[in-house]
C-alpha atoms as a PDB file:
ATOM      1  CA  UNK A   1      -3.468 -11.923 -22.151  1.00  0.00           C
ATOM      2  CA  UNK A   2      -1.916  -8.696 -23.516  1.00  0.00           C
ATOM      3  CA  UNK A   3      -2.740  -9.975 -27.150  1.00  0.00           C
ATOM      4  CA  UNK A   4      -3.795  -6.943 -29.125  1.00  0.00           C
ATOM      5  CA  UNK A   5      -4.700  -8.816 -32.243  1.00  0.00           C
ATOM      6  CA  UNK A   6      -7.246 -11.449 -32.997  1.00  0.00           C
ATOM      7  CA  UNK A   7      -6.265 -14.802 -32.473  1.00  0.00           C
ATOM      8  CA  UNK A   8      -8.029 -17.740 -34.026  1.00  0.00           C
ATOM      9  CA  UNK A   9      -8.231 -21.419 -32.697  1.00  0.00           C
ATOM     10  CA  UNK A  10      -8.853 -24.547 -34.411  1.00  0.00           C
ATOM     11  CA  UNK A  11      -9.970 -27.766 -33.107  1.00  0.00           C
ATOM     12  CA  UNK A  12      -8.797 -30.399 -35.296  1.00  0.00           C
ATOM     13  CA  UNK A  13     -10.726 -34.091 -33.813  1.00  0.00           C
ATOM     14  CA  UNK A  14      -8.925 -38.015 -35.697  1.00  0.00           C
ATOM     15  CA  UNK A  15     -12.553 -39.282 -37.249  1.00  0.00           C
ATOM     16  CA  UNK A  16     -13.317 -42.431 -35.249  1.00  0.00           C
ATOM     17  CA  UNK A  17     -11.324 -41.714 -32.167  1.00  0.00           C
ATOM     18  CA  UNK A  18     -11.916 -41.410 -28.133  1.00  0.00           C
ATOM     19  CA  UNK A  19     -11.983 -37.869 -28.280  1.00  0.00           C
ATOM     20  CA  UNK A  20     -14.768 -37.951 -31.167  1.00  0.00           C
ATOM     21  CA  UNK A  21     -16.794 -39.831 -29.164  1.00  0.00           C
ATOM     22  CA  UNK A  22     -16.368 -37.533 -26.159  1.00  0.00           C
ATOM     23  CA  UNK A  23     -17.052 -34.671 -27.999  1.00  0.00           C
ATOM     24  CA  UNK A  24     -20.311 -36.457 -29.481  1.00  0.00           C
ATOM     25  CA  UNK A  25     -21.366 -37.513 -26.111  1.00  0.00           C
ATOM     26  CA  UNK A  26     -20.845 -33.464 -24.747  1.00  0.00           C
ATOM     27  CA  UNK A  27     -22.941 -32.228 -27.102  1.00  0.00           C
ATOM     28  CA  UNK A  28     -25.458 -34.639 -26.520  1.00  0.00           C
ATOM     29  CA  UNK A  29     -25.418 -34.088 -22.962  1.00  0.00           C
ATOM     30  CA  UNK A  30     -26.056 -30.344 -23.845  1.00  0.00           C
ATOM     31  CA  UNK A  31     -28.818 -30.451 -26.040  1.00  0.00           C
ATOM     32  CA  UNK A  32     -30.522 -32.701 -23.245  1.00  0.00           C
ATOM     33  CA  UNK A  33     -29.723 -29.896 -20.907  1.00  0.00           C
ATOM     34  CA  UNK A  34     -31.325 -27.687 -23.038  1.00  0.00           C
ATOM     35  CA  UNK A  35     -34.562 -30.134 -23.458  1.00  0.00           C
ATOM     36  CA  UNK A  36     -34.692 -30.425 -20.003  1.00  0.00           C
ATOM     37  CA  UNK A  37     -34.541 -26.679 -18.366  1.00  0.00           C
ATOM     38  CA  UNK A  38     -36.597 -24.070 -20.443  1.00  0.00           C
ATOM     39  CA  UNK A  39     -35.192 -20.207 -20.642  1.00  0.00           C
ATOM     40  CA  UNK A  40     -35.503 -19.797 -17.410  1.00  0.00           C
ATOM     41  CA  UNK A  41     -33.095 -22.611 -16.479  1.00  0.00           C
ATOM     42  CA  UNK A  42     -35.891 -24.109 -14.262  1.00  0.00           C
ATOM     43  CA  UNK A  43     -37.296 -27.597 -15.069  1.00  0.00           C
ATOM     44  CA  UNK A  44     -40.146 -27.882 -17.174  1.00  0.00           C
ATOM     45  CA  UNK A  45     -43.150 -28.981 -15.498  1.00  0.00           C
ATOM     46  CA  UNK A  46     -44.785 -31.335 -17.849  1.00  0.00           C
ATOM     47  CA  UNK A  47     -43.045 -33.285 -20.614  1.00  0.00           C
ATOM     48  CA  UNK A  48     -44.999 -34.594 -23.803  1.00  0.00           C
ATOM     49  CA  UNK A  49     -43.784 -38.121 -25.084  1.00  0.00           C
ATOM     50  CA  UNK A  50     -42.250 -36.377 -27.933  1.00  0.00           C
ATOM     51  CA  UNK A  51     -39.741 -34.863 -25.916  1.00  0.00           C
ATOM     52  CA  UNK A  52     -39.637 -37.836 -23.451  1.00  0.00           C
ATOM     53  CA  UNK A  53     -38.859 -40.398 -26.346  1.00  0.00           C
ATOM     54  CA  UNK A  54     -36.066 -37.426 -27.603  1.00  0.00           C
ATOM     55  CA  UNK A  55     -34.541 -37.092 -24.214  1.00  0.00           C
ATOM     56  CA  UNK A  56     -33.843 -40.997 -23.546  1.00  0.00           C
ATOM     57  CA  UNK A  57     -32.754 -41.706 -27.812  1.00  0.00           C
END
């Protein structure tokens, strides 16, 4: 907001903490959102077991 220059942001996570395991648990929630809808964002129709056994690991 009215900043002209670039502005850089860290993220700095305690190993072995809540918020580690939240942020874990996000990402895995996205990359089964991504398994799950193709391009498209609509379901897939089939599933092979590959990506079955992936999804519920």
């Amino acid at each position: 907001m009215g900043q002209k220059h670039t502005v850089k942001i860290y993220k700095m996570v305690t190993r072995n903490s809540i918020e580690e395991k939240i942020i874990s648990l996000q990402h895995k929630k996205a990359d089964l959102a991504k398994i799950i809808l193709d391009n498209d964002g609509m379901a897939q129709a089939t599933m092979n077991r590959e990506s079955l056994l992936k999804i519920l690991k």
